[in-house]
Protein backbone atom coordinates (compact mmCIF):
# COMPACT_ATOMS: atom_id res chain seq x y z
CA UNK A 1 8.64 -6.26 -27.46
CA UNK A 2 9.62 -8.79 -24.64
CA UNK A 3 10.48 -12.06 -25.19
CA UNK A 4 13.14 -14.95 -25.43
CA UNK A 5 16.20 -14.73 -27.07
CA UNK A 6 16.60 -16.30 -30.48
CA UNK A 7 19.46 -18.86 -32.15
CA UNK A 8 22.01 -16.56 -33.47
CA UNK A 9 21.31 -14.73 -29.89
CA UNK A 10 21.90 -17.44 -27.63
CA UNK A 11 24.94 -19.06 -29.71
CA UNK A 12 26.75 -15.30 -29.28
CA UNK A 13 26.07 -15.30 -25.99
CA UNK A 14 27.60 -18.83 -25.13
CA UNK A 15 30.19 -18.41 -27.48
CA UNK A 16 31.13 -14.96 -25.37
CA UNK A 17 30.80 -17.22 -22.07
CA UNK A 18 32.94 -19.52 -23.36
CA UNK A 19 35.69 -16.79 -23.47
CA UNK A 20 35.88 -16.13 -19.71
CA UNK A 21 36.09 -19.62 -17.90
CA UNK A 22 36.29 -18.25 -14.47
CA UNK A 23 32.68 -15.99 -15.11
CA UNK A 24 31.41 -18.81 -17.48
CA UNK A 25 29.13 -20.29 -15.04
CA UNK A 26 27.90 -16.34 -14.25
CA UNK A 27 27.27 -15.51 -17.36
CA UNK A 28 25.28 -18.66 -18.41
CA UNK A 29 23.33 -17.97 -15.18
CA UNK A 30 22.09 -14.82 -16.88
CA UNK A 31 21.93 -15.90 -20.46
CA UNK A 32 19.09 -18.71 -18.92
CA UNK A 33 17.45 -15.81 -17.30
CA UNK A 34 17.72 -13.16 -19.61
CA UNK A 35 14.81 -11.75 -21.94
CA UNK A 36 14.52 -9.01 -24.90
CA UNK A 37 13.20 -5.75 -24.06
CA UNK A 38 13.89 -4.35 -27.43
CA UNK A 39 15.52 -5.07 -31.05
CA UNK A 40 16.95 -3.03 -33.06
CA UNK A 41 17.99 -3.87 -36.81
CA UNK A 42 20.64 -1.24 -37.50
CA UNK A 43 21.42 -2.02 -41.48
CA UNK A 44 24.68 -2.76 -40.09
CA UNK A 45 23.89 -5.39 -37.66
CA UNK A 46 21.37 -4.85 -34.57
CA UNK A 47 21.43 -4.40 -30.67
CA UNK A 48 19.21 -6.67 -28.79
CA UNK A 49 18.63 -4.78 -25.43
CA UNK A 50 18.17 -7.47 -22.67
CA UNK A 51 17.06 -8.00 -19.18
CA UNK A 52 18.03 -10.41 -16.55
CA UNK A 53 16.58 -11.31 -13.49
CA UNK A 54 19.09 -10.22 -10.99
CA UNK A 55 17.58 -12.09 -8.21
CA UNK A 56 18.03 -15.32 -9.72
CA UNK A 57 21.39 -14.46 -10.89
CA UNK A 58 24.58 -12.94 -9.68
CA UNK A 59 26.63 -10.36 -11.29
CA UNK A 60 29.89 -11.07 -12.65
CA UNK A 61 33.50 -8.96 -12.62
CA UNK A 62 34.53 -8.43 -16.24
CA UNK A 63 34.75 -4.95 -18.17
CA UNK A 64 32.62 -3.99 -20.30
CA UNK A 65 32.02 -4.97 -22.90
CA UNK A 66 32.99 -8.76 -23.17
CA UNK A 67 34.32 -10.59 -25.81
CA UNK A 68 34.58 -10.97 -29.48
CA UNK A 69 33.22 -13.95 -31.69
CA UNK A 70 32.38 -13.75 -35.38
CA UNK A 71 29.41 -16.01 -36.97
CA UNK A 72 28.82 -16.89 -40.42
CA UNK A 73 25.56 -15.46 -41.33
CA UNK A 74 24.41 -17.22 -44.57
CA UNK A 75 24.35 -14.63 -47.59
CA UNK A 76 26.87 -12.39 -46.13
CA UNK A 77 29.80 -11.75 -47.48
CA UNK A 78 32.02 -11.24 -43.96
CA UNK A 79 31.57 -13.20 -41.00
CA UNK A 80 29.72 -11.06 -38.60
CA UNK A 81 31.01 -9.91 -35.08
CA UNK A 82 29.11 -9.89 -31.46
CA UNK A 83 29.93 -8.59 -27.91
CA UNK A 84 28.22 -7.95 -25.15
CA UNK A 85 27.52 -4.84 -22.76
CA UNK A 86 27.34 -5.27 -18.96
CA UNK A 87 25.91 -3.18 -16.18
CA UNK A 88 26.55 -3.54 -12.79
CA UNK A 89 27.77 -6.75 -13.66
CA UNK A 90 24.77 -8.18 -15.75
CA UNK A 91 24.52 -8.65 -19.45
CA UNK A 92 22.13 -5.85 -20.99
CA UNK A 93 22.59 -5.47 -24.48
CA UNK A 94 23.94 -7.79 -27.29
CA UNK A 95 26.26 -6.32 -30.52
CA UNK A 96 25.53 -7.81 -33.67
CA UNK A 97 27.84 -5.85 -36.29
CA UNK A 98 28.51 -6.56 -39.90
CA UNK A 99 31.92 -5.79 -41.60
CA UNK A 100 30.54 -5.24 -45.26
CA UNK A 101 27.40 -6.59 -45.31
CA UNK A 102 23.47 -4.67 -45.01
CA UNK A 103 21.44 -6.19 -42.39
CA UNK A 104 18.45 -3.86 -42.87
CA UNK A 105 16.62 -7.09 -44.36
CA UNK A 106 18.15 -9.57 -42.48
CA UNK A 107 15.60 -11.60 -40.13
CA UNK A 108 17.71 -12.33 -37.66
CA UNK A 109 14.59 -14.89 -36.13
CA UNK A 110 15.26 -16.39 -38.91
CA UNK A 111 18.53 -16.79 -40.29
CA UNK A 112 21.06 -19.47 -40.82
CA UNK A 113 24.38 -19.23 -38.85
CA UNK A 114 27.71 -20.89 -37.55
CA UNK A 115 29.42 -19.46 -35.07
CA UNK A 116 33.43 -19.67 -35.71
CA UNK A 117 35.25 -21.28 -33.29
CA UNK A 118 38.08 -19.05 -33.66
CA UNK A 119 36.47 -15.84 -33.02
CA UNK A 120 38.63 -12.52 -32.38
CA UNK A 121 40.39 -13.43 -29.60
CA UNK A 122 39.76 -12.91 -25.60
CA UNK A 123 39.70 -9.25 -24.04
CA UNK A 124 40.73 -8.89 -20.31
């Protein structure tokens, strides 16, 4: 499976970008750019494996992984959480992970969503 990146996907993403001003610009670069290669529904959230075209894009200096925001995903019970793996300094796979909740149903094509401002908080 290859294709774009959905809603919830993209909104992580951003959110995650939003976190690092000084790579924001990098990683938005990428996020444009990016495609699925795979998802995977775990039952307690899902990895979508990515790949970006690294010569339209540059890599960007952060540790892996980046950042920490929490969604509301209608019908859940606890906000879910998201961060993103790098390598080499381009985004490859996006965390999806529920606290309490069963995603093995969950469309996440589908689903209504709204990302919390607050999030967890920044890592360095």
């Amino acid at each position: 499976m290859s294709g774009r990146l959905n809603d919830l996907e993209v909104a992580a993403l951003a959110a995650i970008a939003g976190q690092y001003p000084e790579q924001e610009a990098g990683l938005l670069a990428q996020i444009q750019a990016a495609r699925i290669v795979t998802r995977e529904n775990t039952g307690a959230g899902f990895f979508a494996h990515l790949s970006v075209d690294r010569g339209s894009t540059k890599p960007v200096f952060l540790r892996s992984p980046v950042g920490d925001v929490m969604a509301d995903i209608d019908g859940f019970q606890v906000p879910m959480g998201f961060l993103v793996f790098l390598d080499e300094g381009y985004i490859c796979t996006l965390e999806g992970f529920a606290i309490d909740d069963d995603t093995s149903r969950t469309d996440f094509n589908q689903v209504r969503f709204s990302m919390r401002p607050d999030g967890f908080g920044k890592r360095d």
